[in-house]
N, C-alpha and C. Protein backbone atom coordinates (compact mmCIF):
# COMPACT_ATOMS: atom_id res chain seq x y z
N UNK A 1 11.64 9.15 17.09
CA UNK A 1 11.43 8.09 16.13
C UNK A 1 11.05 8.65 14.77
N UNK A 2 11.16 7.59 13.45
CA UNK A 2 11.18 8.09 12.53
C UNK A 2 10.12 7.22 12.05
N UNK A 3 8.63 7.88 11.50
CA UNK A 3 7.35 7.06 12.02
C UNK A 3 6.78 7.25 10.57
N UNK A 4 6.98 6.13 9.57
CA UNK A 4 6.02 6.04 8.44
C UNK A 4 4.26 5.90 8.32
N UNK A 5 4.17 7.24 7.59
CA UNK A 5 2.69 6.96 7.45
C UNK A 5 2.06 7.06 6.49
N UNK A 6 1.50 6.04 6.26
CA UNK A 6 0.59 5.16 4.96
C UNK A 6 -0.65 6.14 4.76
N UNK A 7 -1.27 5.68 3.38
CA UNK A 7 -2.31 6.24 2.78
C UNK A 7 -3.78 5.70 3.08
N UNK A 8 -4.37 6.26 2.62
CA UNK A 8 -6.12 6.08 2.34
C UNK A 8 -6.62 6.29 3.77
N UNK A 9 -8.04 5.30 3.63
CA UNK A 9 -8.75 5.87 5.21
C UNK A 9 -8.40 5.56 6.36
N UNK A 10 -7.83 4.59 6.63
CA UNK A 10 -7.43 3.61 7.70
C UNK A 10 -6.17 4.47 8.20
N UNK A 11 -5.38 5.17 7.24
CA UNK A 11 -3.80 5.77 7.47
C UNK A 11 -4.36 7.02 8.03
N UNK A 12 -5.13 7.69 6.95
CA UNK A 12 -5.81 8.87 7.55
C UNK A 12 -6.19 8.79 8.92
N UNK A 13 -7.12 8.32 9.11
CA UNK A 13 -7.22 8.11 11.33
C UNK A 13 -5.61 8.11 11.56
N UNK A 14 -5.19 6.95 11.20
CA UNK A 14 -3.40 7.18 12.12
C UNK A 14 -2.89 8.42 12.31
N UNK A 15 -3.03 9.18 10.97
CA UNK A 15 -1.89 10.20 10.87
C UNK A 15 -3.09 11.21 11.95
N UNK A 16 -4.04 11.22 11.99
CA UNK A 16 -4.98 12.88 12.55
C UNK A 16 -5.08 12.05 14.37
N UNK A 17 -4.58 11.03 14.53
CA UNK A 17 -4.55 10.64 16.13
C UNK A 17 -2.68 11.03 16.22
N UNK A 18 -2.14 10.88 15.44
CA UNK A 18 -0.27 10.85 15.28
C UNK A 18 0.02 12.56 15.80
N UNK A 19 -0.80 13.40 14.83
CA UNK A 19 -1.14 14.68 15.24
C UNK A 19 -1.19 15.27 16.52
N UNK A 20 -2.40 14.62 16.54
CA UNK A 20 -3.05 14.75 18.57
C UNK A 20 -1.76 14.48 19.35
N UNK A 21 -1.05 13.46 18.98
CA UNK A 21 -0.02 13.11 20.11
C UNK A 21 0.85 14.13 19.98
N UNK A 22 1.59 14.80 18.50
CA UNK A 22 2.52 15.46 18.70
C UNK A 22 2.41 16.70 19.07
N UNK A 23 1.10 17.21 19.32
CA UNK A 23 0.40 18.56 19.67
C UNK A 23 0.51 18.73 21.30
N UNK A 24 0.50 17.22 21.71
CA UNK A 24 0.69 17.03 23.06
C UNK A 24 1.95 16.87 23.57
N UNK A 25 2.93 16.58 22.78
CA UNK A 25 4.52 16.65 22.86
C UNK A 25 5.35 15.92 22.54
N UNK A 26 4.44 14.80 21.71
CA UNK A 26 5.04 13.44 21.20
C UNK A 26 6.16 14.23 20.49
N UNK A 27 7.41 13.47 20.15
CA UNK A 27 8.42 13.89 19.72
C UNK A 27 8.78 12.45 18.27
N UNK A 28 8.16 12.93 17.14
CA UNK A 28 8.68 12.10 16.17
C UNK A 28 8.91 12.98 14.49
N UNK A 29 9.14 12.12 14.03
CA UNK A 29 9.20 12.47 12.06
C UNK A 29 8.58 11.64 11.59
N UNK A 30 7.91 12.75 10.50
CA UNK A 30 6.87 11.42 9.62
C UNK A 30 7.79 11.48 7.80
N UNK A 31 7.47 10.56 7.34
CA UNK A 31 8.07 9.72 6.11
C UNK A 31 6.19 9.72 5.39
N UNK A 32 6.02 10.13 4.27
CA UNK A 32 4.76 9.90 4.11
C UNK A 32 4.81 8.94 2.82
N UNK A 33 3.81 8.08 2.55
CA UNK A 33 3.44 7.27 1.74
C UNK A 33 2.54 7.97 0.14
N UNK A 34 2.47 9.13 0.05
CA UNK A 34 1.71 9.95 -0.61
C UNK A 34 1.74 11.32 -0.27
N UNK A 35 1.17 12.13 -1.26
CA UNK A 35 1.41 13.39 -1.39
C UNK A 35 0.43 13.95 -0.50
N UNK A 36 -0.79 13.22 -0.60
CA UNK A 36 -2.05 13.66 0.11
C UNK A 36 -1.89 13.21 1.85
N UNK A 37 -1.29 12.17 2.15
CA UNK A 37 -0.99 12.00 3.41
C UNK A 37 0.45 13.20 3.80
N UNK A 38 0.95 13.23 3.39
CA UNK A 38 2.15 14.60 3.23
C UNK A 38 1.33 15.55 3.66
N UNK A 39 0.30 16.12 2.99
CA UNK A 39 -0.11 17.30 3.08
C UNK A 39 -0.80 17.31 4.47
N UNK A 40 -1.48 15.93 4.35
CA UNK A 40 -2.53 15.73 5.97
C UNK A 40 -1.47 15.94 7.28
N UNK A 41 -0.30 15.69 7.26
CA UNK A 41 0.59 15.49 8.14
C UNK A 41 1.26 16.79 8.60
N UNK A 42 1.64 17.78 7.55
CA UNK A 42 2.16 18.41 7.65
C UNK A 42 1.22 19.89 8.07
N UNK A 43 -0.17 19.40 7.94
CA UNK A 43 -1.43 20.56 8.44
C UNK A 43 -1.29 20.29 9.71
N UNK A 44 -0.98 18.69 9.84
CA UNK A 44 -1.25 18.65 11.75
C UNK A 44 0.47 19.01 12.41
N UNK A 45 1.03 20.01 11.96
CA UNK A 45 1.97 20.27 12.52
C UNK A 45 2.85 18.90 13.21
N UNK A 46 3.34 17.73 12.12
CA UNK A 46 4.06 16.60 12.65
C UNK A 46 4.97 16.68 11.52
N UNK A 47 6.73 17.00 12.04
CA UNK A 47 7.71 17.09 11.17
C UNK A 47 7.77 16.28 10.13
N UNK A 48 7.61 16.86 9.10
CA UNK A 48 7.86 16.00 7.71
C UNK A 48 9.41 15.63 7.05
N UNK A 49 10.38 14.73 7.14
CA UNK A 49 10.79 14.34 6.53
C UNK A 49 11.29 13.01 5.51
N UNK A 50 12.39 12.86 4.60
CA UNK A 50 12.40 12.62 3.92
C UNK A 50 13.71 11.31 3.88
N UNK A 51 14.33 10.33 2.86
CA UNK A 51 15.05 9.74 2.80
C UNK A 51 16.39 10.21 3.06
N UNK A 52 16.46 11.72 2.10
CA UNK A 52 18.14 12.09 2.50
C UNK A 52 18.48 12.34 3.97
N UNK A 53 17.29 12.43 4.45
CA UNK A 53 17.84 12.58 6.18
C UNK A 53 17.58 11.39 6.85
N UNK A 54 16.69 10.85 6.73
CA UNK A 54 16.83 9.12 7.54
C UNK A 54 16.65 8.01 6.20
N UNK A 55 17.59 6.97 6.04
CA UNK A 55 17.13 6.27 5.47
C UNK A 55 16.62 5.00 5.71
N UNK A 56 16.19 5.12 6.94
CA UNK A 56 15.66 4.10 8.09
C UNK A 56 14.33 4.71 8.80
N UNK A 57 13.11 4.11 8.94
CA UNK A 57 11.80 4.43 9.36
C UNK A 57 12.21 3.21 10.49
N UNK A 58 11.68 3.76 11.64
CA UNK A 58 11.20 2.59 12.88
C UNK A 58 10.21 2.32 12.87
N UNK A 59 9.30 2.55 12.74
CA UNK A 59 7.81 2.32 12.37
C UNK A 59 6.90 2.59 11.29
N UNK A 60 6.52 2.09 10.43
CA UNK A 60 5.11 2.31 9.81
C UNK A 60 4.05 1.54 10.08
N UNK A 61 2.92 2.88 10.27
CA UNK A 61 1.38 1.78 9.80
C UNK A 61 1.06 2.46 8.66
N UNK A 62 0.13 1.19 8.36
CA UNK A 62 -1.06 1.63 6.86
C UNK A 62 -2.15 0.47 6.98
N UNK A 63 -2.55 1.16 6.06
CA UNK A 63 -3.52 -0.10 5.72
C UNK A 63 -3.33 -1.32 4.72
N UNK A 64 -4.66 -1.94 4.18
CA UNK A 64 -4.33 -3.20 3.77
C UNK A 64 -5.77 -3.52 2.50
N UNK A 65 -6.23 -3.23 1.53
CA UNK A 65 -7.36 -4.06 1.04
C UNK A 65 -7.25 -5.50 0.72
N UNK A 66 -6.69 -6.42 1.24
CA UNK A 66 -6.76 -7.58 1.98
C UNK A 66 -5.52 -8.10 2.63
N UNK A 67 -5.52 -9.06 3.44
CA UNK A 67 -4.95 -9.44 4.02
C UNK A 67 -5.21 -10.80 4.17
N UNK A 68 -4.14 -12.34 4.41
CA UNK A 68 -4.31 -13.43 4.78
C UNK A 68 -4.05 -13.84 6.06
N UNK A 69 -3.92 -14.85 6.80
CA UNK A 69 -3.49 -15.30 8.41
C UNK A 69 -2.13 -15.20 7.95
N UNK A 70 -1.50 -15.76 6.93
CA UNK A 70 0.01 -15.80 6.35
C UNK A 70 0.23 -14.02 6.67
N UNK A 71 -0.20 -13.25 6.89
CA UNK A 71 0.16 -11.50 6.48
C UNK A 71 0.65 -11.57 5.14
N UNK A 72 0.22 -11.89 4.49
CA UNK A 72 0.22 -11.61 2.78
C UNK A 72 -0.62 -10.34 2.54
N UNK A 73 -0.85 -9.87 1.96
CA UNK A 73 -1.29 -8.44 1.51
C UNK A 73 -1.39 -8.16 0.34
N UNK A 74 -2.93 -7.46 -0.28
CA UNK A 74 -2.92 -6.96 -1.56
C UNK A 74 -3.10 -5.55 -1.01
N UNK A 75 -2.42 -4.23 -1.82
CA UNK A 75 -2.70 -2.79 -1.69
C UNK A 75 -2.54 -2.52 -2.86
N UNK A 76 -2.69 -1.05 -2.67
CA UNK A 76 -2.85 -0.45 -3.35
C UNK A 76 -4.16 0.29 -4.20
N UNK A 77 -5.15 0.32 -3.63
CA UNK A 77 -6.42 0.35 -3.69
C UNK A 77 -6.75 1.93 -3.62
N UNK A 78 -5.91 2.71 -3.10
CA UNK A 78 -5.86 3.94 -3.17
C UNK A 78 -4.85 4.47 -4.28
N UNK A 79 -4.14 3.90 -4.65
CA UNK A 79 -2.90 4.15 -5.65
C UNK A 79 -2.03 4.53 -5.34
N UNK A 80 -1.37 4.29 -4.28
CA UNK A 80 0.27 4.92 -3.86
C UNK A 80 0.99 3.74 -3.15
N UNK A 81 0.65 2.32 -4.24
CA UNK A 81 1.88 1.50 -3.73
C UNK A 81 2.60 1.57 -4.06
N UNK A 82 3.83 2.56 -5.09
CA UNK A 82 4.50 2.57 -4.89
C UNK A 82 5.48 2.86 -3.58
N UNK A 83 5.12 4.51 -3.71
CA UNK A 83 5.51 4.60 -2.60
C UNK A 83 5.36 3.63 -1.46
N UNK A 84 4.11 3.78 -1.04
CA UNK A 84 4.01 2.39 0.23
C UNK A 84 4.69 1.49 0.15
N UNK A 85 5.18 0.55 -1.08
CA UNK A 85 6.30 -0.30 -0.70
C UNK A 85 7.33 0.25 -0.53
N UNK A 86 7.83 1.36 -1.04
CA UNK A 86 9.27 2.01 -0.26
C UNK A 86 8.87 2.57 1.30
N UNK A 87 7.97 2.75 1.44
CA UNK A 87 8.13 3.23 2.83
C UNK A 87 8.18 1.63 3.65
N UNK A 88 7.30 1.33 3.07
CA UNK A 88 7.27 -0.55 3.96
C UNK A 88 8.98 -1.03 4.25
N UNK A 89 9.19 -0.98 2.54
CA UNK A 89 10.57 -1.66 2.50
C UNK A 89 11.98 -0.79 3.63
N UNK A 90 11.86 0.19 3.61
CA UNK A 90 12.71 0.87 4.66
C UNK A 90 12.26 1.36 6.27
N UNK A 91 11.36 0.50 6.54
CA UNK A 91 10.87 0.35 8.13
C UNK A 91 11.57 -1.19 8.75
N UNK A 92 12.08 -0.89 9.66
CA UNK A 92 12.07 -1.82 10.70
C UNK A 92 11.00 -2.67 10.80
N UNK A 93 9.94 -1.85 11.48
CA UNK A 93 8.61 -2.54 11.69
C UNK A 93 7.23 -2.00 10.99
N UNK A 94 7.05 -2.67 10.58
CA UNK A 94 5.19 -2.49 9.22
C UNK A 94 4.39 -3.32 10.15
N UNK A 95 3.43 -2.53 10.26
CA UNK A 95 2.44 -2.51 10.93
C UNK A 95 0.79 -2.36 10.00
N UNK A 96 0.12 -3.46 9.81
CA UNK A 96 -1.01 -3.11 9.41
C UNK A 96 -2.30 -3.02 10.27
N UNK A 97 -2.70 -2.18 9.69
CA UNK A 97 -4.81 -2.16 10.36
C UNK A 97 -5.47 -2.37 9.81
N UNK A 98 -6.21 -2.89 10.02
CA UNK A 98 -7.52 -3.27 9.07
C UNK A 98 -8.79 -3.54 10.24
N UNK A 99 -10.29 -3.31 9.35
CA UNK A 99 -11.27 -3.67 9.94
C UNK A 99 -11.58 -5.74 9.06
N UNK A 100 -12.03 -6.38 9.75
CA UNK A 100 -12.93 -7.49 10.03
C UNK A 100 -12.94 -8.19 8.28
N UNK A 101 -13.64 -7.39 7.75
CA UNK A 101 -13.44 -7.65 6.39
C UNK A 101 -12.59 -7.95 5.23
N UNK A 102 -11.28 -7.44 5.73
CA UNK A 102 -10.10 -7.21 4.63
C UNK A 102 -9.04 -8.94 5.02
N UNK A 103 -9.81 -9.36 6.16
CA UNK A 103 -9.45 -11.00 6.15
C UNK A 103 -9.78 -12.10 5.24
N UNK A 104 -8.95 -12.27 4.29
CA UNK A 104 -9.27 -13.87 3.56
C UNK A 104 -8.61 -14.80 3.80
N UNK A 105 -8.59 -15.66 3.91
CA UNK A 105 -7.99 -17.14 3.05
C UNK A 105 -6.90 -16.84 2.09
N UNK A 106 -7.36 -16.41 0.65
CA UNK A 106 -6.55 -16.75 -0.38
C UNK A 106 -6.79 -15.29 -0.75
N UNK A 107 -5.86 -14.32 -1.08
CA UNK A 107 -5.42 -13.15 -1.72
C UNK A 107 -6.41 -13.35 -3.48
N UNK A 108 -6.97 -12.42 -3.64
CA UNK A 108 -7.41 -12.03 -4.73
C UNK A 108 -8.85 -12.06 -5.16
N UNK A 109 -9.60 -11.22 -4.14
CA UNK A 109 -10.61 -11.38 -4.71
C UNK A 109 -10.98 -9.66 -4.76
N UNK A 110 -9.75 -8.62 -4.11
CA UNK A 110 -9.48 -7.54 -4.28
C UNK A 110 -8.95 -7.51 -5.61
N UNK A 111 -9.25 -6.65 -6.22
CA UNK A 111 -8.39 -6.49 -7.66
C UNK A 111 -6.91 -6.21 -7.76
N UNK A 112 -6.25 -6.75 -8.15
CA UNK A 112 -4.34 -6.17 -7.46
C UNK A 112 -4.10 -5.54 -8.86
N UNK A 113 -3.57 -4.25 -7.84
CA UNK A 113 -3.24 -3.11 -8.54
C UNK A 113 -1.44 -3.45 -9.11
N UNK A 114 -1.63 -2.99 -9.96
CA UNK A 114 -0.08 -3.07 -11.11
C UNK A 114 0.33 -1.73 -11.53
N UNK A 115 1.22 -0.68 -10.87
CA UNK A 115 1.68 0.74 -11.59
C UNK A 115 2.61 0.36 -12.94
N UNK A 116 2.17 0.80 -13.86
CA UNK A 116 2.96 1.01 -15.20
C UNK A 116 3.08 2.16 -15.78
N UNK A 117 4.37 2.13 -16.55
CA UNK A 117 4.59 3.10 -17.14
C UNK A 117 3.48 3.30 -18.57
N UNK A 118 3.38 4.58 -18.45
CA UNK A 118 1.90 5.10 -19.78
C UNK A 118 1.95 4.72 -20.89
N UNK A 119 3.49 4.44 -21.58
CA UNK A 119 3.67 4.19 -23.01
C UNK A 119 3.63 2.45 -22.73
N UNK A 120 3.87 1.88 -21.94
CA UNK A 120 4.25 0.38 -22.17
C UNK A 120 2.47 0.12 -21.65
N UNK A 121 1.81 0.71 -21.07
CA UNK A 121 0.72 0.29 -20.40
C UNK A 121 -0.27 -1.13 -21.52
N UNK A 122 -0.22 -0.75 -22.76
CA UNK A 122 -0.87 -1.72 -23.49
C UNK A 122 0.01 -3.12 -23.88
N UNK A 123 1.09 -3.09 -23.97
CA UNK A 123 2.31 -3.76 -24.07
C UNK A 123 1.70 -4.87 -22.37
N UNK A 124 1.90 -4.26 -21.26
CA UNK A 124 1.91 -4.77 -20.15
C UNK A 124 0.82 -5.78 -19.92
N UNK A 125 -0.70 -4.90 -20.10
CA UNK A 125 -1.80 -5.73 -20.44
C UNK A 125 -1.59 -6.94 -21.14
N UNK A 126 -1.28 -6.96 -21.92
CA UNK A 126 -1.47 -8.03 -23.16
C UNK A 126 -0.35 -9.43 -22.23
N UNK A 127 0.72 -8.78 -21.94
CA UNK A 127 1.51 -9.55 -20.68
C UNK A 127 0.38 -10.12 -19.59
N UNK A 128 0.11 -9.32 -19.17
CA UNK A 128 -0.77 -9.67 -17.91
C UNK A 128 -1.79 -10.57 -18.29
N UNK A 129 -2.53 -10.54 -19.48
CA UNK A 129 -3.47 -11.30 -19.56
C UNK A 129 -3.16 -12.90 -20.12
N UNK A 130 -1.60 -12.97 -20.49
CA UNK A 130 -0.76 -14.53 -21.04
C UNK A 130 -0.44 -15.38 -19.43
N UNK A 131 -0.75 -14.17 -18.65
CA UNK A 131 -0.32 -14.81 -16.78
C UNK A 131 -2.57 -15.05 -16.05
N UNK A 132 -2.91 -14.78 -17.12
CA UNK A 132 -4.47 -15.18 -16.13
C UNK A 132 -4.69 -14.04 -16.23
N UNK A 133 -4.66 -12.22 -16.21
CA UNK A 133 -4.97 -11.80 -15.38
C UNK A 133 -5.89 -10.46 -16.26
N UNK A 134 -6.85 -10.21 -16.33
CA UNK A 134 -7.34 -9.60 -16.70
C UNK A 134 -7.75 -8.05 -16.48
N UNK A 135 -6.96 -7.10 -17.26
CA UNK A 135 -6.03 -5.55 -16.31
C UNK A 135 -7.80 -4.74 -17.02
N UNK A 136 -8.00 -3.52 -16.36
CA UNK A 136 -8.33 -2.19 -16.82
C UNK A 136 -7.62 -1.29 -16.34
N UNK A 137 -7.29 -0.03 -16.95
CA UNK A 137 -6.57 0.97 -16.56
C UNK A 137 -7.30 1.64 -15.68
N UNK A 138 -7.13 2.16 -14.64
CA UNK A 138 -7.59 2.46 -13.28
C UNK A 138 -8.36 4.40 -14.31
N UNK A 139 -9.67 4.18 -13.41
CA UNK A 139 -10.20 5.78 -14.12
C UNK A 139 -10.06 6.67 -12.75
N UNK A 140 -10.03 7.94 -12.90
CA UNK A 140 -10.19 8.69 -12.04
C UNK A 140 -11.82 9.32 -11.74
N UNK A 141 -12.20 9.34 -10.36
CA UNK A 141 -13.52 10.03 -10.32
C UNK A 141 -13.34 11.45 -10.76
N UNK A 142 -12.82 11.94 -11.64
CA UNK A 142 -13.20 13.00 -12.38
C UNK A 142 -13.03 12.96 -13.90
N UNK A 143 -13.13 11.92 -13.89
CA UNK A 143 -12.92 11.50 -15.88
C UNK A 143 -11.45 11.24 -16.10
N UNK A 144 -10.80 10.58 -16.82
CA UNK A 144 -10.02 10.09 -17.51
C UNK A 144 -8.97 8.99 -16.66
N UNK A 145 -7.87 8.63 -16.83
CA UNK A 145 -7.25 7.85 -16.37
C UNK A 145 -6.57 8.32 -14.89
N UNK A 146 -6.64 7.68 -14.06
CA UNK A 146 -6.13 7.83 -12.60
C UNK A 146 -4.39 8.29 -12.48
N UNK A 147 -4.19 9.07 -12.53
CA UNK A 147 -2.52 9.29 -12.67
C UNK A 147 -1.94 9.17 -10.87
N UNK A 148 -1.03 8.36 -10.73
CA UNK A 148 -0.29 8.63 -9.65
C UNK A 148 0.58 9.63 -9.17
N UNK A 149 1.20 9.43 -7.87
CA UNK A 149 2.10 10.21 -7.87
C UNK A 149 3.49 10.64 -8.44
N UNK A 150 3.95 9.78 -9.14
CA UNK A 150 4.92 9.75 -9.64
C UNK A 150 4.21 9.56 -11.51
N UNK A 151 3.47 9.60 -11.80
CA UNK A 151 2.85 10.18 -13.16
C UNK A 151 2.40 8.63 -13.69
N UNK A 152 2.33 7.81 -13.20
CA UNK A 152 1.90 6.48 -14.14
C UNK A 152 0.96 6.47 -13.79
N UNK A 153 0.57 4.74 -14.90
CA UNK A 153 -1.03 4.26 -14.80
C UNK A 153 -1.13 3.10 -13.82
N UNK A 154 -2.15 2.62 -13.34
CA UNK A 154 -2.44 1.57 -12.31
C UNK A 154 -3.18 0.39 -13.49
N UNK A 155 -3.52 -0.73 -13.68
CA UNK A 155 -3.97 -1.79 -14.41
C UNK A 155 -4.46 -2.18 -13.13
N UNK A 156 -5.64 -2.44 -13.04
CA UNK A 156 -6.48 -3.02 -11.95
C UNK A 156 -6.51 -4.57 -12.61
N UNK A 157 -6.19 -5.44 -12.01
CA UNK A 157 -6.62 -6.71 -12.54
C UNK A 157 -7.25 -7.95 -11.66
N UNK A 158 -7.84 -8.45 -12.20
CA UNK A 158 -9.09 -9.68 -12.05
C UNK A 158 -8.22 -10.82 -12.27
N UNK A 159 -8.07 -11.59 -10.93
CA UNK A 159 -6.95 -12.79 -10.77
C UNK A 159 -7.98 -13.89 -10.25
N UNK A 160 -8.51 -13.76 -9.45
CA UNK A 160 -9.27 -14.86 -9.13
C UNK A 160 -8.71 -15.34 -7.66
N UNK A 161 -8.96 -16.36 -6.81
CA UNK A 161 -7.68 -16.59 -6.11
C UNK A 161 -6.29 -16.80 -6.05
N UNK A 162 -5.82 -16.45 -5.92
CA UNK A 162 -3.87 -16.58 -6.59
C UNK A 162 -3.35 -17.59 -5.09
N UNK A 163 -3.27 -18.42 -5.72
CA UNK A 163 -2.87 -19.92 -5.28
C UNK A 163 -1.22 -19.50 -4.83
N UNK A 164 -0.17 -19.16 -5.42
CA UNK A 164 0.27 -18.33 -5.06
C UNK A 164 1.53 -17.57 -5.49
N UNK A 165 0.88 -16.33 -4.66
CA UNK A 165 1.52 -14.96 -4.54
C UNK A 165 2.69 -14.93 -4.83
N UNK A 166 3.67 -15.39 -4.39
CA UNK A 166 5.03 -14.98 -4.62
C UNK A 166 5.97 -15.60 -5.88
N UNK A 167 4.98 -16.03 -6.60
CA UNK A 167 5.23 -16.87 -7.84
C UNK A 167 4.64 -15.70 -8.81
N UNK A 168 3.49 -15.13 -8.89
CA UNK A 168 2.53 -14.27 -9.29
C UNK A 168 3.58 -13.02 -9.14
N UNK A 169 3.71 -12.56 -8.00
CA UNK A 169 4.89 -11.61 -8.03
C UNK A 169 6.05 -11.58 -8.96
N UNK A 170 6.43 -12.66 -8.96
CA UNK A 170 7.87 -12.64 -9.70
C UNK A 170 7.86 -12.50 -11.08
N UNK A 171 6.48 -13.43 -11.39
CA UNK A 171 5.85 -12.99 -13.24
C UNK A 171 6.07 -11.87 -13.28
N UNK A 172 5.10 -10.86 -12.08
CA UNK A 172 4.82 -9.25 -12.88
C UNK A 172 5.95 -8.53 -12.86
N UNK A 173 6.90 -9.27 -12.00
CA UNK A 173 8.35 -7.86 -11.74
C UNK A 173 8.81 -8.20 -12.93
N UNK A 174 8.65 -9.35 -13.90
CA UNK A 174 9.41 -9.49 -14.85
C UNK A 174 9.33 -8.95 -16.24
N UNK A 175 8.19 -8.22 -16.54
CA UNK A 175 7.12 -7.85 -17.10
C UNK A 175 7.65 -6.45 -17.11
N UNK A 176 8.80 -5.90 -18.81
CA UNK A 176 9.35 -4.49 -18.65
C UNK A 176 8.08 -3.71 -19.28
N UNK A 177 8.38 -2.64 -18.14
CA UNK A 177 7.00 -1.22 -18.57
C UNK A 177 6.81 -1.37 -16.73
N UNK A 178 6.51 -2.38 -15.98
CA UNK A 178 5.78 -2.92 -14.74
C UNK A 178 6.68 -1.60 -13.75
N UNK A 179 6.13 -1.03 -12.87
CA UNK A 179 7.19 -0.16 -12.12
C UNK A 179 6.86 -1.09 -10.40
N UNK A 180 5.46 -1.52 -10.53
CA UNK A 180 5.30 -1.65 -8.97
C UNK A 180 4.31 -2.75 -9.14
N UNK A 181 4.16 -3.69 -8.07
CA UNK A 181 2.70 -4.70 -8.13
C UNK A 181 2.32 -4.16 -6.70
N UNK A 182 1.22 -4.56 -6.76
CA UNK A 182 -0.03 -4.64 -4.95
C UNK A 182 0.36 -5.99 -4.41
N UNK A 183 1.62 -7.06 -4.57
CA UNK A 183 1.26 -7.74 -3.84
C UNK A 183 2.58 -7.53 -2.80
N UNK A 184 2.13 -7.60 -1.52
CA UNK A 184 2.57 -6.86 -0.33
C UNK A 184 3.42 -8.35 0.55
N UNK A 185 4.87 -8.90 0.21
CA UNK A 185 4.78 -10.67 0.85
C UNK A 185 6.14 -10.17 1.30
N UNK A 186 5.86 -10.45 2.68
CA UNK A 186 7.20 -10.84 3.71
C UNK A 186 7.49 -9.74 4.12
N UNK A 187 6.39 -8.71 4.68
CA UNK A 187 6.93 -7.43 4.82
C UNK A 187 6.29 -7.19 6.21
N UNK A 188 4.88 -7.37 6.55
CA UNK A 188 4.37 -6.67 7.70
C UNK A 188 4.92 -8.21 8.55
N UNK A 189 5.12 -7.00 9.67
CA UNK A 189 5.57 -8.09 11.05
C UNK A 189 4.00 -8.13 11.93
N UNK A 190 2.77 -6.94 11.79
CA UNK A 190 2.08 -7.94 12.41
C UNK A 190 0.69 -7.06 11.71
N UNK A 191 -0.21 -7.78 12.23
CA UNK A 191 -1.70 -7.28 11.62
C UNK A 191 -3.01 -6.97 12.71
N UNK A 192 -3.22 -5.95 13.02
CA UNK A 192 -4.33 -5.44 13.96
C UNK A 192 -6.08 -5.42 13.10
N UNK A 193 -6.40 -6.24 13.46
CA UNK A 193 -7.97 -6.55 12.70
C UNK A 193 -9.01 -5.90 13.99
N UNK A 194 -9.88 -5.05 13.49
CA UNK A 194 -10.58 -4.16 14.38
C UNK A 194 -12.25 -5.26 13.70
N UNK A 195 -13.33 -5.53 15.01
CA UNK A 195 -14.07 -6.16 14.44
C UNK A 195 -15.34 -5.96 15.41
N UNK A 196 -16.49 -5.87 16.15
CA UNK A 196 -17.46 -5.74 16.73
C UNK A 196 -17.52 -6.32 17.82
N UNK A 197 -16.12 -7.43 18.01
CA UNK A 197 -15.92 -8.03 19.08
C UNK A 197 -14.40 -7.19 20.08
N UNK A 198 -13.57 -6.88 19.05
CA UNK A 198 -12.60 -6.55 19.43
C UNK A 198 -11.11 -6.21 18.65
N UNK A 199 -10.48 -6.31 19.09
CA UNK A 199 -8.98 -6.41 18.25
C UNK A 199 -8.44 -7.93 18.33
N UNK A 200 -8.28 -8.26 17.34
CA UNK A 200 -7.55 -9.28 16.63
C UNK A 200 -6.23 -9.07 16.15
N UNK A 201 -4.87 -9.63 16.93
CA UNK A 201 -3.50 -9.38 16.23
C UNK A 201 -2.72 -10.76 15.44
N UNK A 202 -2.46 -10.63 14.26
CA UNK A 202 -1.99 -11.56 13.55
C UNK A 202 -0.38 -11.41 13.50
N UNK A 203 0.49 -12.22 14.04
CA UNK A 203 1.82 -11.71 13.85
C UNK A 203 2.87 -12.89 12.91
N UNK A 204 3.68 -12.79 12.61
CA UNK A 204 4.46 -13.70 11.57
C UNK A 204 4.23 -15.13 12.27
């Protein structure tokens, strides 16, 4: 199988248990969502490849900084939705995890992340804020602006509840400079909520 794997902490456990299995003889390929999950993957000795050789994933998990009962989804909270929506978008099956918390009602009380290009980034803002939405350019914990993997900026923005999403979506794709939004709609087929009681599965 050809087994996408997502970023931040939640992906991290996946990929260092994904490891364990293939150490034991699991037989798969990983597709990574980031450079830093790339690197995690490829320490645990689990074949790394790429689009020119499959352009079909059977599986991904990742994570989620929120999620609705609808499986609506805001990411990007670590900064590699781009990628993550290409890996999402070329899986069969998307699979999210989450703990207890990342359950709402109504999408947005996570900040949804927006990748833009560096020169349009003030251009974009000024857009974003004629749609409600009030951006900062994402900082890095070592001083200056958060650069992705592919070299842009993230606009963190303050929406409030977004009544809805796929209307909100279509504003920002429209919005030139915009390369990527956090909002994640019609993609995961199901949702694993980890909670003090148990596992919780949310499916379409």
């Amino acid at each position: 199988m050809v087994v996408g794997m997502g970023s931040g902490t939640t992906a991290t456990h996946f990929i260092k248990l994904l490891g364990a299995r293939v150490k034991q003889g699991l037989k798969v390929r990983g597709i990574a969502s980031s450079i830093a999950s790339e690197e995690l993957a490829a320490s645990l000795t689990i074949p790394i490849i790429d689009f020119h050789v499959s352009a079909e994933i059977d599986v991904a998990i990742d994570g989620a900084d929120e999620v609705t009962h609808q499986l609506e989804l805001i990411k990007g909270g670590g900064g590699a939705l781009l990628r993550e929506k290409i890996v999402a978008s070329a899986s069969k099956r998307f699979i999210i995890v989450v703990d207890s918390s990342k359950l709402v009602n109504k999408l947005g009380k996570f900040p949804l992340p927006v990748e833009v290009i560096p020169m349009a980034s003030p251009l974009v803002a000024r857009k974003l804020e004629k749609l409600g939405l009030s951006s900062t350019v994402r900082q890095s914990h070592t001083g200056g602006d958060y650069i992705t993997d592919e070299g842009n900026l993230i606009l963190d923005c303050k929406c409030g509840e977004i009544e809805d999403p796929a209307k909100l979506a279509a504003s920002i794709r429209q919005i030139v400079g915009v390369v990527e939004h956090g909002l994640f709609l019609n993609m995961a087929e199901r949702v694993l909520i980890a909670s003090d009681s148990g596992i919780t599965e949310l499916t379409k």
